[in-house]
C-alpha atoms as a PDB file:
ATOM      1  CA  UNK A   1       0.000   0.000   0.000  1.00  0.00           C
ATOM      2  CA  UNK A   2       1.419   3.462  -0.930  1.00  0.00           C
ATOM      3  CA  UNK A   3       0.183   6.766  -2.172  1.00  0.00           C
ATOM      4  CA  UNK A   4      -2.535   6.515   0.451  1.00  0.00           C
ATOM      5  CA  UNK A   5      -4.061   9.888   2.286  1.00  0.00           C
ATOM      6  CA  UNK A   6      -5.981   8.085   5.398  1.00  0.00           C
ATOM      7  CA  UNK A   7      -7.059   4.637   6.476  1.00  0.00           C
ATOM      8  CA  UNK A   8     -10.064   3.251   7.661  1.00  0.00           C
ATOM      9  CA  UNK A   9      -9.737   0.360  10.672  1.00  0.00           C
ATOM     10  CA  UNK A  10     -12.189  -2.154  12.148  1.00  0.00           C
ATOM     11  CA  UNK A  11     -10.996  -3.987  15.111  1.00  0.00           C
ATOM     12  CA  UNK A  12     -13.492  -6.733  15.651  1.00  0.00           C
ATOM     13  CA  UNK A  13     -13.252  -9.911  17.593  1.00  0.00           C
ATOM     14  CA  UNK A  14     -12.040 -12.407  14.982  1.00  0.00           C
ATOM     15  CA  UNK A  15     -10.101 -10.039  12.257  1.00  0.00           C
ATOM     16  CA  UNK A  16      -8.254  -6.740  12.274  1.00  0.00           C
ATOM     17  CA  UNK A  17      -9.597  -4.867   8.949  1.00  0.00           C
ATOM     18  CA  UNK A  18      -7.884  -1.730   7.147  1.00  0.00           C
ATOM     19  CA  UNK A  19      -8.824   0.081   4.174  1.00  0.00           C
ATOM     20  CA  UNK A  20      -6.735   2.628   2.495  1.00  0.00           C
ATOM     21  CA  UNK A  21      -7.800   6.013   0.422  1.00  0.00           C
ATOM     22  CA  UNK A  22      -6.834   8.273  -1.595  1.00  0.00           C
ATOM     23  CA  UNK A  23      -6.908  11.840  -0.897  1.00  0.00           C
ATOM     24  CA  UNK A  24     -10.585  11.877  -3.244  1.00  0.00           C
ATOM     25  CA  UNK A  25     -11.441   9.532  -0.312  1.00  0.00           C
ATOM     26  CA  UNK A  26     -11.765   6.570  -3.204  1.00  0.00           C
ATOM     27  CA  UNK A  27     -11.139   3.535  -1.598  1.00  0.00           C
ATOM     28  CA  UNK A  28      -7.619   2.053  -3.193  1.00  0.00           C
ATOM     29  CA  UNK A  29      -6.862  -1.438  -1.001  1.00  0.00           C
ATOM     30  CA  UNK A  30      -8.684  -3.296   1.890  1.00  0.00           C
ATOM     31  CA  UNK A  31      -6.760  -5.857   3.676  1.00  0.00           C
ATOM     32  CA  UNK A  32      -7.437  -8.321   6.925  1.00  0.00           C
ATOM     33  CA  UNK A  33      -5.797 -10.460   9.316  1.00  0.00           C
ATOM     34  CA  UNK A  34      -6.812 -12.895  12.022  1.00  0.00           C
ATOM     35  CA  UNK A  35      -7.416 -11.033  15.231  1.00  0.00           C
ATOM     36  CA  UNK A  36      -8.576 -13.861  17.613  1.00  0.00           C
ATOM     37  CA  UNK A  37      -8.808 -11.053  20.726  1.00  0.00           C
ATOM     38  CA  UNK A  38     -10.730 -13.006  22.988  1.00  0.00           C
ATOM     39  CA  UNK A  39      -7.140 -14.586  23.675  1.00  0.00           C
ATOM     40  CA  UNK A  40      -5.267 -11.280  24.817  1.00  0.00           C
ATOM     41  CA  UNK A  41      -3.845  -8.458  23.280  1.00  0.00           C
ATOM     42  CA  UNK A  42      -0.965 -10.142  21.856  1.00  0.00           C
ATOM     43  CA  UNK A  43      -3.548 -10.764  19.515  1.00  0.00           C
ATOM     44  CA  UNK A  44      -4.159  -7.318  18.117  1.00  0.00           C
ATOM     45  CA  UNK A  45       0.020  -6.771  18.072  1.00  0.00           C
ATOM     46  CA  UNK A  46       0.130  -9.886  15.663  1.00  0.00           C
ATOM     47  CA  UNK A  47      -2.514  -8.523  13.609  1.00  0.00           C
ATOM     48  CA  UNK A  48      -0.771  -5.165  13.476  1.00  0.00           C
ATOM     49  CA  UNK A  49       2.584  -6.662  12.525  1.00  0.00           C
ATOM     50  CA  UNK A  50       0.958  -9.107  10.070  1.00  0.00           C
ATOM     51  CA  UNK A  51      -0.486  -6.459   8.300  1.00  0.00           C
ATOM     52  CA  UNK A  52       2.597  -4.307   7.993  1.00  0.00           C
ATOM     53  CA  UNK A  53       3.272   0.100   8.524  1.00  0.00           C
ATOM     54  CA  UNK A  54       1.292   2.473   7.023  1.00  0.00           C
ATOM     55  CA  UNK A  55       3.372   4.927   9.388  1.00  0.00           C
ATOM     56  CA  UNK A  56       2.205   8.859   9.823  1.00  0.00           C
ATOM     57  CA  UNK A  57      -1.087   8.500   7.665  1.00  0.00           C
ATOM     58  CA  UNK A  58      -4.374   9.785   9.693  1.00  0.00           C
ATOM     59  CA  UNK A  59      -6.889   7.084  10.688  1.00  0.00           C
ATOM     60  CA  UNK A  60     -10.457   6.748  11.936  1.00  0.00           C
ATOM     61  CA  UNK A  61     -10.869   3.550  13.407  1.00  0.00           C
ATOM     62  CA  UNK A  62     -14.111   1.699  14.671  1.00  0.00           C
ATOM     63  CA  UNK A  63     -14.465  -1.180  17.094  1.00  0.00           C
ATOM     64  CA  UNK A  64     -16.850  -4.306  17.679  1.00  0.00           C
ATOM     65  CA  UNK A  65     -14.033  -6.343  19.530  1.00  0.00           C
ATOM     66  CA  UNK A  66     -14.917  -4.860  22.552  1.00  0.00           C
ATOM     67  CA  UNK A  67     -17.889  -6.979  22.872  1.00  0.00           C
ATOM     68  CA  UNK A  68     -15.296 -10.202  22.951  1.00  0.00           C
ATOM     69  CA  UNK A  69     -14.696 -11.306  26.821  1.00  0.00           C
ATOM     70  CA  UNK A  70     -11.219  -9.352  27.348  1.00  0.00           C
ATOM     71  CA  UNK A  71     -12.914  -6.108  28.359  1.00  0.00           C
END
């Protein structure tokens, strides 16, 4: 992913979603990875790392994971 102006996350309880834009805000690249975060925070780390950096680029990010029995 590169040329991107913001990202979009989802942290849910079974997958870590992102979705990348341009600066029209067109959507230019989704990705996922497992987030099993029921089992700990190590969890959402793996996730992260699996995914790879998108450093310095401004995010909005919504969350269903919270529902899972960690919190």
């Amino acid at each position: 992913m590169s040329d991107f102006a913001f990202l979009g996350w989802d942290v849910g309880g079974a997958h870590l979603k992102r979705a990348a834009f341009d600066g029209a805000g067109l959507l230019r690249a989704v990705d996922m990875a497992p987030c099993a975060l029921w089992r700990g925070m190590d969890q959402l780390d793996a996730a992260l790392a699996t995914l790879g950096p998108l450093p310095h680029l401004p995010s909005a990010v919504t969350m269903t994971g919270e529902l899972v029995d960690l919190w």
